[in-house]
N, C-alpha and C. Protein backbone atom coordinates (compact mmCIF):
# COMPACT_ATOMS: atom_id res chain seq x y z
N UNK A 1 109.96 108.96 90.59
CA UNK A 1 108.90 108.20 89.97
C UNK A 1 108.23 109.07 88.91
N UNK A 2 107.71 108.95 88.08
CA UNK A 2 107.16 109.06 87.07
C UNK A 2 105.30 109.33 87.14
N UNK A 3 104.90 109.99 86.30
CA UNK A 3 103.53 110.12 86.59
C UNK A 3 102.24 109.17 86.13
N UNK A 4 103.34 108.72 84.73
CA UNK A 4 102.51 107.27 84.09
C UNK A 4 102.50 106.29 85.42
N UNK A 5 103.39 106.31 85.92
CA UNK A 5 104.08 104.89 87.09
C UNK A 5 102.82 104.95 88.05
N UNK A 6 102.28 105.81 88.25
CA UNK A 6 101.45 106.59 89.37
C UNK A 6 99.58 106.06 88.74
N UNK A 7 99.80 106.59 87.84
CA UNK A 7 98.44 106.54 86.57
C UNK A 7 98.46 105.00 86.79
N UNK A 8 99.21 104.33 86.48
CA UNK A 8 98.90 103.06 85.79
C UNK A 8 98.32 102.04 87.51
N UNK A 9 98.77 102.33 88.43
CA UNK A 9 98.46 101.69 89.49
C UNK A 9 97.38 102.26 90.07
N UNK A 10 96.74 103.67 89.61
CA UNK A 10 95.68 104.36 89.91
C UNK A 10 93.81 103.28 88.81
N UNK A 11 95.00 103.25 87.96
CA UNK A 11 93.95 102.93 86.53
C UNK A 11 93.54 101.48 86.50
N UNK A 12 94.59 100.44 87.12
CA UNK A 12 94.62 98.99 87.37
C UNK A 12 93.28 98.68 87.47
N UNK A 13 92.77 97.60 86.44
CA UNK A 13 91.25 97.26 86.75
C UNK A 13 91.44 95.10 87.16
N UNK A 14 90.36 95.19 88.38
CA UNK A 14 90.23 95.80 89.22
C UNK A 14 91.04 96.37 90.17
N UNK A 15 90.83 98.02 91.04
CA UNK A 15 91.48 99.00 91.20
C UNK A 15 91.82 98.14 92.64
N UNK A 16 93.32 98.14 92.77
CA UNK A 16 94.13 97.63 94.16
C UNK A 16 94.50 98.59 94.74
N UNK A 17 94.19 98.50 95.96
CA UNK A 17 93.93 99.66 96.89
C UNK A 17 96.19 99.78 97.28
N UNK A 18 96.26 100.20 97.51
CA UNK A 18 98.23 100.63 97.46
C UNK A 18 98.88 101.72 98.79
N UNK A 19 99.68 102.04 98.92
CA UNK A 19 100.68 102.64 99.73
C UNK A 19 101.57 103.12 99.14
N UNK A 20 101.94 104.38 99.38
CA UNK A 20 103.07 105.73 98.50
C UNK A 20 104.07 105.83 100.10
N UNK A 21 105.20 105.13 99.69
CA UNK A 21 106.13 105.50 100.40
C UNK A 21 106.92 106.73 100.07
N UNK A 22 107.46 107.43 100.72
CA UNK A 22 108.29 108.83 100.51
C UNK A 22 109.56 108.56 101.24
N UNK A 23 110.38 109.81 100.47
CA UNK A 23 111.65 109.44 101.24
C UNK A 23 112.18 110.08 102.23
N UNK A 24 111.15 110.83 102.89
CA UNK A 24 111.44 111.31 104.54
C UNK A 24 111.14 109.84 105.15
N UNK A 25 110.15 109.03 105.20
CA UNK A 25 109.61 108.22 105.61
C UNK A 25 108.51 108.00 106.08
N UNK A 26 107.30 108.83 105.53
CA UNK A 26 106.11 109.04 105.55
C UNK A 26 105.51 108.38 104.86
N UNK A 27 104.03 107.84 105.10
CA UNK A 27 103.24 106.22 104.14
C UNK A 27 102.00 107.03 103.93
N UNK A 28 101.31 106.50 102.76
CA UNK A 28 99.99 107.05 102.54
C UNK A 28 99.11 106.26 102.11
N UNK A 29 98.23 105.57 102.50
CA UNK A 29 97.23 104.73 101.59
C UNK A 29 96.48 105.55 100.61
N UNK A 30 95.67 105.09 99.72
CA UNK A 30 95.05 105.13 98.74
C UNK A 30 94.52 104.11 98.48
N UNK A 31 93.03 103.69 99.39
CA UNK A 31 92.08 103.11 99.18
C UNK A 31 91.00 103.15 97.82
N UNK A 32 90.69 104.35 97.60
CA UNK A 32 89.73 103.95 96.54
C UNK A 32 91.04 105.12 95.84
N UNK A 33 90.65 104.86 93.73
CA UNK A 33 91.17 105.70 93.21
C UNK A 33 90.84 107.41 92.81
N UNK A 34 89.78 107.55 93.52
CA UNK A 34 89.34 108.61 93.37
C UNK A 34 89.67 109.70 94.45
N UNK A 35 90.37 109.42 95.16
CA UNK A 35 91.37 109.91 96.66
C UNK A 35 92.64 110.31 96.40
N UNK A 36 92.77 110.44 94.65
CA UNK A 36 94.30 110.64 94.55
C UNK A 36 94.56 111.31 92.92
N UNK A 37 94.85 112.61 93.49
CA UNK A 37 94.98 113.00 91.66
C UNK A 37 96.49 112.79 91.13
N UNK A 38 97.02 112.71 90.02
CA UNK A 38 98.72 112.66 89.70
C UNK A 38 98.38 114.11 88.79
N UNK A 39 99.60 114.64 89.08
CA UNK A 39 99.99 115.64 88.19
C UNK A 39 101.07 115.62 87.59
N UNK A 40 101.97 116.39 86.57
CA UNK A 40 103.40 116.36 86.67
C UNK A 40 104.33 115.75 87.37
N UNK A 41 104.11 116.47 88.36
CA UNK A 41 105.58 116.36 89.22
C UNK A 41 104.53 116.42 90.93
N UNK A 42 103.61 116.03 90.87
CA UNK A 42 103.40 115.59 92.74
C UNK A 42 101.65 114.86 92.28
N UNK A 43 101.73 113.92 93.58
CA UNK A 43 100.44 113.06 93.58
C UNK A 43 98.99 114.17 94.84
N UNK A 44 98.33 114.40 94.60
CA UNK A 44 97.55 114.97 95.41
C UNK A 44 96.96 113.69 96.37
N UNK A 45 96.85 113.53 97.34
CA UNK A 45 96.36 111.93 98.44
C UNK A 45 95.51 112.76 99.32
N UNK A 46 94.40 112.38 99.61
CA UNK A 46 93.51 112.46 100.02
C UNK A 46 93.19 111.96 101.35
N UNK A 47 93.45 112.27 102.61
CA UNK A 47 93.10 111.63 103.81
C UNK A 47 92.05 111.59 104.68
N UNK A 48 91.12 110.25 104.29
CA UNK A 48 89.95 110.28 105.00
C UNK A 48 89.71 110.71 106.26
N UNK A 49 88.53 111.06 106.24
CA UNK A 49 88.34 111.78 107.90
C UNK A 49 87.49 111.11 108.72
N UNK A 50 86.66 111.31 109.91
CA UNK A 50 86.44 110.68 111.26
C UNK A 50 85.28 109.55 110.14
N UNK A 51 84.85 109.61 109.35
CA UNK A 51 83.91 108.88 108.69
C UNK A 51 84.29 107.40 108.02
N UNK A 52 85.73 107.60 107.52
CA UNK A 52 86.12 106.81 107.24
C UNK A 52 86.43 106.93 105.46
N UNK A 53 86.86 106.01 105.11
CA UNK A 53 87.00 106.32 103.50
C UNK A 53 85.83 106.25 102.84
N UNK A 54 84.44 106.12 102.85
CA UNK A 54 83.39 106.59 102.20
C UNK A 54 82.94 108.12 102.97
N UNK A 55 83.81 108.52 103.17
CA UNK A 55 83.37 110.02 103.88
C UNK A 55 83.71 110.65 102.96
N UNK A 56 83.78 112.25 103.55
CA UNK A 56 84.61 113.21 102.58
C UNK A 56 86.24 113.20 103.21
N UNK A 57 87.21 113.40 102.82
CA UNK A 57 88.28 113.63 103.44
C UNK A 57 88.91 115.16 103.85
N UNK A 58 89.38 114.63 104.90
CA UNK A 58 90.20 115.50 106.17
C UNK A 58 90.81 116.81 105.70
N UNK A 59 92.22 116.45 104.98
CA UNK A 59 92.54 116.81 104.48
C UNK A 59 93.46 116.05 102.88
N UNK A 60 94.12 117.40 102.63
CA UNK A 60 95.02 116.49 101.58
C UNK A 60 96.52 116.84 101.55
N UNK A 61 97.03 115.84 101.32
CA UNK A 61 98.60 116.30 101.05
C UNK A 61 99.13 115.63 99.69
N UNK A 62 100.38 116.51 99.89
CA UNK A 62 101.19 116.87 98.68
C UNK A 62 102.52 115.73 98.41
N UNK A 63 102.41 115.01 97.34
CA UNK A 63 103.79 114.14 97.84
C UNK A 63 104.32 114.33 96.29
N UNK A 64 105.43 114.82 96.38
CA UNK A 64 106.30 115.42 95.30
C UNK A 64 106.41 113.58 94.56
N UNK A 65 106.87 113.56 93.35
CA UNK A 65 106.82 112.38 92.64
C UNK A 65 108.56 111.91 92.83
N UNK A 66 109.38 112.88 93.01
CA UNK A 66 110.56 113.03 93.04
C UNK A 66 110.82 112.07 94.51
N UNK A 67 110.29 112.23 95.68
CA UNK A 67 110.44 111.97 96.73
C UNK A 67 109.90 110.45 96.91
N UNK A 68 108.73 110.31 95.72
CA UNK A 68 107.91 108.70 96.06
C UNK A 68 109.40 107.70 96.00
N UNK A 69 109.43 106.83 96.99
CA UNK A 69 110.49 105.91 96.89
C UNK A 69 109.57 104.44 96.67
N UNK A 70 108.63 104.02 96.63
CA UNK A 70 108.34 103.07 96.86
C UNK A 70 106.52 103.02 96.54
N UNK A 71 105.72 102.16 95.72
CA UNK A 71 104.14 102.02 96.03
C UNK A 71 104.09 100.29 96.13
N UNK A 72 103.25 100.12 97.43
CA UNK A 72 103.00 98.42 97.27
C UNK A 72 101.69 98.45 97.50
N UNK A 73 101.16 97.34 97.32
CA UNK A 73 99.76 97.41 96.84
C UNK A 73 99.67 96.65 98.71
N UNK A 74 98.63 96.98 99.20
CA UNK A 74 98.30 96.83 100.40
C UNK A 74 98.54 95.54 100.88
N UNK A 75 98.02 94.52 99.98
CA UNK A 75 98.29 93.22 100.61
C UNK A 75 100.05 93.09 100.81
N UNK A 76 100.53 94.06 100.78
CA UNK A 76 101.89 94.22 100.60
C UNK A 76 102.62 93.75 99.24
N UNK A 77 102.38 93.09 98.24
CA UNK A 77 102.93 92.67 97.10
C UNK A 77 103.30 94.19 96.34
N UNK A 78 104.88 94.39 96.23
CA UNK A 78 104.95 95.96 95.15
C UNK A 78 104.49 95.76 94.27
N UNK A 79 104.14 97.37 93.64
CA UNK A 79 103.66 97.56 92.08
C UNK A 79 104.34 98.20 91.37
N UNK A 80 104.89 98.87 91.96
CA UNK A 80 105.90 100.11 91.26
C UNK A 80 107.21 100.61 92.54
N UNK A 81 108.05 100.82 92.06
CA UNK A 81 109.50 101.29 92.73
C UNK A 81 109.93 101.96 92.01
């Protein structure tokens, strides 16, 4: 995947909350867009903690852009593949 591909579903107004599939088989939401930076070559995702997504988050992980297989926008409808 691409980093525009990433941007553009980050940037979507109004912002649709989505899911980053990977190709181990690991899922990530991304509720609000501010929980998720794109870089080059990996998405930074942000995982809320005991507070919930208006908290601060937990931690963060790393999902290489190479590995994203899949983003659908929560209500399940895809946005990007």
């Amino acid at each position: 995947m691409r980093p525009d591909d990433v941007l553009q579903v980050l940037r979507a107004r109004p912002f649709q909350p989505f899911r980053i599939s990977l190709s181990d088989g690991k899922q990530y939401e991304v509720r609000h867009p501010e929980i998720a930076i794109v870089s080059r070559s990996t998405v930074l995702v942000g995982i809320p903690g005991p507070r919930g997504p208006d908290g601060p988050v937990e931690k963060v992980v790393t999902c290489a852009l190479v590995h994203i297989t899949r983003i659908e926008a929560l209500d399940g409808a895809s946005t990007a593949t």
